[in-house]
C-alpha atoms as a PDB file:
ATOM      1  CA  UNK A   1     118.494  68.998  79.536  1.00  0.00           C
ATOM      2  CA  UNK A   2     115.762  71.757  79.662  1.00  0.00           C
ATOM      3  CA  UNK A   3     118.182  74.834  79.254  1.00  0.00           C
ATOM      4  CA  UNK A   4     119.566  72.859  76.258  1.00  0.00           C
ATOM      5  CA  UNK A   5     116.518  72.220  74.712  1.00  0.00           C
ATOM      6  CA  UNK A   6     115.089  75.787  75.499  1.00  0.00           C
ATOM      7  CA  UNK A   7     118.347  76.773  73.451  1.00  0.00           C
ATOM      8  CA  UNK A   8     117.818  74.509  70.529  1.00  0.00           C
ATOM      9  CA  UNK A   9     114.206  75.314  69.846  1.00  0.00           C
ATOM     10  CA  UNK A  10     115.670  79.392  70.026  1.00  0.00           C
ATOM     11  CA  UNK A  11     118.032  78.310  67.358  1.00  0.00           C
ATOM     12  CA  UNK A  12     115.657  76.416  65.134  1.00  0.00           C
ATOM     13  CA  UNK A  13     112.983  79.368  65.347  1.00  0.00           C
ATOM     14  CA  UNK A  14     116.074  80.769  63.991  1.00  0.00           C
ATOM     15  CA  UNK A  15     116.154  79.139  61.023  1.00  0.00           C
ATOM     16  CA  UNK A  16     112.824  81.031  59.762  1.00  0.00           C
ATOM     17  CA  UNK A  17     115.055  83.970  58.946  1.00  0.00           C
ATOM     18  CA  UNK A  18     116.480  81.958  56.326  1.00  0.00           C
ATOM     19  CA  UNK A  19     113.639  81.892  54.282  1.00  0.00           C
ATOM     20  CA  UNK A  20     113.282  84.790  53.043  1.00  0.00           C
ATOM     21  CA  UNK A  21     117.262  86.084  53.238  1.00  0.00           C
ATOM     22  CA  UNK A  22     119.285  83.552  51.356  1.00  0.00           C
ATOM     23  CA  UNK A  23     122.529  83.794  53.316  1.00  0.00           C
ATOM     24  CA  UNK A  24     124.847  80.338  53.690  1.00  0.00           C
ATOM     25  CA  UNK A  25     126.912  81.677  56.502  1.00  0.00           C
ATOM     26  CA  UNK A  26     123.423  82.310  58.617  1.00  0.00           C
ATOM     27  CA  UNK A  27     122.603  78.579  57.721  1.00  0.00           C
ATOM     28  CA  UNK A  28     126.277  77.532  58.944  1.00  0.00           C
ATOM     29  CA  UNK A  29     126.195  79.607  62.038  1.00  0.00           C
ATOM     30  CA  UNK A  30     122.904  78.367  63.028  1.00  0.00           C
ATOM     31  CA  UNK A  31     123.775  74.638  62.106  1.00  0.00           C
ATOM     32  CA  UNK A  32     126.617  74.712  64.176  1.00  0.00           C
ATOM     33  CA  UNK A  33     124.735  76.608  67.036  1.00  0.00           C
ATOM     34  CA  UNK A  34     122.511  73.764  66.894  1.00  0.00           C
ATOM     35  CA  UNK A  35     125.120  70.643  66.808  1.00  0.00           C
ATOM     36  CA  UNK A  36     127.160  72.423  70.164  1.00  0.00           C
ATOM     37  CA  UNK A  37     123.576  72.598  71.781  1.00  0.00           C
ATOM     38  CA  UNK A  38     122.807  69.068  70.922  1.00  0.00           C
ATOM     39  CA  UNK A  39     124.755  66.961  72.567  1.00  0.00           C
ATOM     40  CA  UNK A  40     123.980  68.095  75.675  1.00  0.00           C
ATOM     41  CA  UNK A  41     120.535  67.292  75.289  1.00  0.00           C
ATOM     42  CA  UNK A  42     121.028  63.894  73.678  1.00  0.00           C
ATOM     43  CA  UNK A  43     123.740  62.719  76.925  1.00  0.00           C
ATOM     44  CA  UNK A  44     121.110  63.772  79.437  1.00  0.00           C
ATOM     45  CA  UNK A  45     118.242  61.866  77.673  1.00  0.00           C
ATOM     46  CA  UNK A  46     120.417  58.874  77.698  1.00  0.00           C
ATOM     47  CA  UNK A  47     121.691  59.107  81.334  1.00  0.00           C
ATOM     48  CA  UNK A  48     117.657  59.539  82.559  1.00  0.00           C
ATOM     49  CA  UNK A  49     116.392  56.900  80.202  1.00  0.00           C
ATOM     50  CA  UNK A  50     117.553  54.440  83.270  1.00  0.00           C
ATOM     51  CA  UNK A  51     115.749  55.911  85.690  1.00  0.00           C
ATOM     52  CA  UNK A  52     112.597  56.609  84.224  1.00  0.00           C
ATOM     53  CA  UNK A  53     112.269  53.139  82.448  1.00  0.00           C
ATOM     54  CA  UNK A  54     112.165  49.665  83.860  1.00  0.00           C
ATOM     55  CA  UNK A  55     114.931  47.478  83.287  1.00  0.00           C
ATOM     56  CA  UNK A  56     112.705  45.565  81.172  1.00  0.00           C
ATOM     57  CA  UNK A  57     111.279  48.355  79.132  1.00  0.00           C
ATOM     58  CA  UNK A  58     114.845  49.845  78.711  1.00  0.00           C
ATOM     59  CA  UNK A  59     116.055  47.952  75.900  1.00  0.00           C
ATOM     60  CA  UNK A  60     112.963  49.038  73.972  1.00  0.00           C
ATOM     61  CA  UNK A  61     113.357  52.399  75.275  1.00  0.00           C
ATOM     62  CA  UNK A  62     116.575  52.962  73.526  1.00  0.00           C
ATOM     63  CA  UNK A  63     115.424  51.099  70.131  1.00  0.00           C
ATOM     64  CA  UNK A  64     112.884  53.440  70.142  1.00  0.00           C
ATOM     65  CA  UNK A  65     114.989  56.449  70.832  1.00  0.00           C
ATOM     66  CA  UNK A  66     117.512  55.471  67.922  1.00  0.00           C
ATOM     67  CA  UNK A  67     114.278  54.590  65.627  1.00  0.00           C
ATOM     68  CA  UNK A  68     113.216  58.106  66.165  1.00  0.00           C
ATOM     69  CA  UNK A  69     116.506  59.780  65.381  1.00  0.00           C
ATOM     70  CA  UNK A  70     117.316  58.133  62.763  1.00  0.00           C
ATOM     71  CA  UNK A  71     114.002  57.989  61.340  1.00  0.00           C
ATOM     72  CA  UNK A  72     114.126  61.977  61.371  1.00  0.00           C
ATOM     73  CA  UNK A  73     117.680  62.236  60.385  1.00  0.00           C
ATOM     74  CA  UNK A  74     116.360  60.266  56.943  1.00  0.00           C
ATOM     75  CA  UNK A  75     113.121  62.258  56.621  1.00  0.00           C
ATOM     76  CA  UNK A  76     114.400  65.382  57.468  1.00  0.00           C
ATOM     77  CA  UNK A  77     116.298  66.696  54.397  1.00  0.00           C
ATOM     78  CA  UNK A  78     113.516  65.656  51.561  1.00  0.00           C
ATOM     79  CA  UNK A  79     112.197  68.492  49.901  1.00  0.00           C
ATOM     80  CA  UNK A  80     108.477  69.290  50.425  1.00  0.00           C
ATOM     81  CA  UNK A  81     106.261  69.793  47.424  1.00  0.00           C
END
């Protein structure tokens, strides 16, 4: 889970040399650098959530994992002004 997530903050850093340089294959290549790195992060976080939650707490656990995602999945794209 670490090595993944050491790999998908490298690639996101990444994604500053797209500001300047508008190139669509470096957005591509880093997007899918970033989906094969992903879900090896996301399956680990799911198979721990067990053991670092109680029973109890893990339904809300996983609500709040999804709420997160999804939250940022929405958010994410909306242009800044």
């Amino acid at each position: 889970m670490i090595a993944s997530d050491l790999v998908r903050a490298a690639v996101a850093m990444l994604f500053i040399l797209t500001v300047k340089e508008h190139s669509p294959w470096l957005l591509y290549l880093l997007s899918g650098l970033l989906m094969f790195a992903s879900p090896y992060f996301t399956s680990g976080r799911a198979a721990i959530l067990p053991s670092i939650t109680t029973p109890k707490e893990l339904h809300t656990a996983n609500s709040l994992t999804q709420t997160t995602q999804w939250t940022t999945i929405t958010l994410g794209p909306w242009p800044r002004v």
